[in-house]
N, C-alpha and C. Protein backbone atom coordinates (compact mmCIF):
# COMPACT_ATOMS: atom_id res chain seq x y z
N UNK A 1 0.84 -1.17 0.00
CA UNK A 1 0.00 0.00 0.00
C UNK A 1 0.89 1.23 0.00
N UNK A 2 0.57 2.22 -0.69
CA UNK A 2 1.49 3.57 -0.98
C UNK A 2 0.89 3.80 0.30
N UNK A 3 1.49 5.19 0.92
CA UNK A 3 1.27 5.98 1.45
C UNK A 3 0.24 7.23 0.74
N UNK A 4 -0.69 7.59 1.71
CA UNK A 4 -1.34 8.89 0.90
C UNK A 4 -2.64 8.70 -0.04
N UNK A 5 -2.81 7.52 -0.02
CA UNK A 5 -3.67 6.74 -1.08
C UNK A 5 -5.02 6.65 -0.51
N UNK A 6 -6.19 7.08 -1.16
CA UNK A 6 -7.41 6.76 -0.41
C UNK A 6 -7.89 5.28 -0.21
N UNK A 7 -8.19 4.46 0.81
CA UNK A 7 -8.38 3.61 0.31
C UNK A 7 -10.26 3.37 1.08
N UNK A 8 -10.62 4.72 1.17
CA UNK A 8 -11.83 4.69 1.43
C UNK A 8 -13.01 3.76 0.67
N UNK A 9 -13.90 2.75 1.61
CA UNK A 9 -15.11 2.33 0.56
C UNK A 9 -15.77 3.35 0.03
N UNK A 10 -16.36 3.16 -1.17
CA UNK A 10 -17.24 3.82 -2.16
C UNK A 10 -18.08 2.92 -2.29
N UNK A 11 -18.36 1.65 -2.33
CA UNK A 11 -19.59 1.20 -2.61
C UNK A 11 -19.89 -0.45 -2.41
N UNK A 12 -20.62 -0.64 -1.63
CA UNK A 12 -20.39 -2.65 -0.77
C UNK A 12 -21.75 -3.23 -1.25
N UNK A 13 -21.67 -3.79 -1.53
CA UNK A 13 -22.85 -5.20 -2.22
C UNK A 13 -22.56 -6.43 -0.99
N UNK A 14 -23.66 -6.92 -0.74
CA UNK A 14 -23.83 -8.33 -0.01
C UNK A 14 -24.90 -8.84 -0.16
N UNK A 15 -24.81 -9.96 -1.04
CA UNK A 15 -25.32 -11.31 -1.37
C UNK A 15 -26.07 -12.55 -0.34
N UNK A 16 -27.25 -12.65 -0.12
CA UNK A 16 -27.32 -13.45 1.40
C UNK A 16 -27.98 -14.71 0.68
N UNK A 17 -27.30 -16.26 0.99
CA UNK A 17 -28.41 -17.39 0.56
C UNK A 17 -28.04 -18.07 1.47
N UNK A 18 -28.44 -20.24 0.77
CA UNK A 18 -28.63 -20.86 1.59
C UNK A 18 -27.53 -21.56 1.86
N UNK A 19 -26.76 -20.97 0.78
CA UNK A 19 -25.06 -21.76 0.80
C UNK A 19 -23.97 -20.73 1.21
N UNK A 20 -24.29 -19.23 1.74
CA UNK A 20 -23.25 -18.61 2.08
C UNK A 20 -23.94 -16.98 1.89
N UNK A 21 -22.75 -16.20 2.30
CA UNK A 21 -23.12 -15.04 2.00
C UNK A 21 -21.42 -14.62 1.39
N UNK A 22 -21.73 -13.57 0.34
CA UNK A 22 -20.90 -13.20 -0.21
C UNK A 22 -20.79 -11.28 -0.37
N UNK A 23 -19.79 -10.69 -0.23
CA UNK A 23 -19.42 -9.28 -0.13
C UNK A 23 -18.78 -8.93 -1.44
N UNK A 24 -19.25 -7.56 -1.27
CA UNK A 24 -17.90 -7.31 -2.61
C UNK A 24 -17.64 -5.08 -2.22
N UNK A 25 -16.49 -5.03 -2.01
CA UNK A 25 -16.56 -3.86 -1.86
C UNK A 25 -15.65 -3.15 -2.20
N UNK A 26 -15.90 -1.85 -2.82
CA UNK A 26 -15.45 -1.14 -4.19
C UNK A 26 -14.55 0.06 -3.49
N UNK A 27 -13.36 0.22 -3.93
CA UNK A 27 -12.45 1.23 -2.56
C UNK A 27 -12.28 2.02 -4.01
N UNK A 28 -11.98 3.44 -3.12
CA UNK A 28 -12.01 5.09 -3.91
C UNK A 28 -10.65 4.48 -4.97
N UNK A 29 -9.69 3.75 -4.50
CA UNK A 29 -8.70 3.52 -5.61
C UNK A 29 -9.03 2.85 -6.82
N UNK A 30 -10.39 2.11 -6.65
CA UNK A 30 -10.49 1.21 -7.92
C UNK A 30 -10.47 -0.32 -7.59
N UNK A 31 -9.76 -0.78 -6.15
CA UNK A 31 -9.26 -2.06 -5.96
C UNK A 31 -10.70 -2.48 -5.43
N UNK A 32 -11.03 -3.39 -6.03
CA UNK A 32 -12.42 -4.42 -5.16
C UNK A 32 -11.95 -5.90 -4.52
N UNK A 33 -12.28 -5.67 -3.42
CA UNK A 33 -12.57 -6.71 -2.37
C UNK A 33 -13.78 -7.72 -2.60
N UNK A 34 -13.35 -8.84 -2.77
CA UNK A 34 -14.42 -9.75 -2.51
C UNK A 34 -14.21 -11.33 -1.83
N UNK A 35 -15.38 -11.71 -1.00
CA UNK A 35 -14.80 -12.63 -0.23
C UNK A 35 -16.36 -12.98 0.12
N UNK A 36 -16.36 -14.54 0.59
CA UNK A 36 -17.83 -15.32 1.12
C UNK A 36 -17.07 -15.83 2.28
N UNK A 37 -18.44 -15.98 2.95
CA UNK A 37 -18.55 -16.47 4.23
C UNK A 37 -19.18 -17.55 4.34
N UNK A 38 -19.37 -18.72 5.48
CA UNK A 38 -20.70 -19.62 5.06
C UNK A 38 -21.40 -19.49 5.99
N UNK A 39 -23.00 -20.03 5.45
CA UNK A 39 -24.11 -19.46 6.91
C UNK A 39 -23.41 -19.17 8.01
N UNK A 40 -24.53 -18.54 9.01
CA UNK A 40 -23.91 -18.19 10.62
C UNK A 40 -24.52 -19.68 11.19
N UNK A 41 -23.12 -20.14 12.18
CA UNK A 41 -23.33 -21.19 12.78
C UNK A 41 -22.51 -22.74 11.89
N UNK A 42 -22.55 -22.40 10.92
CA UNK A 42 -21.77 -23.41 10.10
C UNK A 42 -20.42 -23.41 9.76
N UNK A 43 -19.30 -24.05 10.38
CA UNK A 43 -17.87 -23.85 10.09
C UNK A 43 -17.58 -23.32 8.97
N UNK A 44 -16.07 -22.80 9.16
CA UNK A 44 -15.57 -21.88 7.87
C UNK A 44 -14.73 -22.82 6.60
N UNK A 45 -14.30 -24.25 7.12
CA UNK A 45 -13.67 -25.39 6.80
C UNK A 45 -14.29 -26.61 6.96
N UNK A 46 -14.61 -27.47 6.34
CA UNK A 46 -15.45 -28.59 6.58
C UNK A 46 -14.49 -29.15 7.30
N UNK A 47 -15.12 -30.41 8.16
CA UNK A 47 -14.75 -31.81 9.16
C UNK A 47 -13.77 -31.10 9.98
């Protein structure tokens, strides 16, 4: 990461179902983040 750089969100989407929830979020530089989760209560790694 430079120094000086905004890396403020501008704009987040989240996706909710029965197999996960998924994010996606859009930073003032241009760089998008995206990443899923699985339901609440259900491990992040099976067995």
């Amino acid at each position: 990461m430079n120094h000086g750089q905004d890396h403020e969100v501008v704009a987040r989407w989240e996706g909710h179902s029965d197999i996960g929830h998924h994010y996606e979020e859009l930073r003032a530089d241009g760089t998008l983040d995206s990443w899923t989760e699985p339901p609440i209560g259900e491990p992040q790694l099976p067995g």
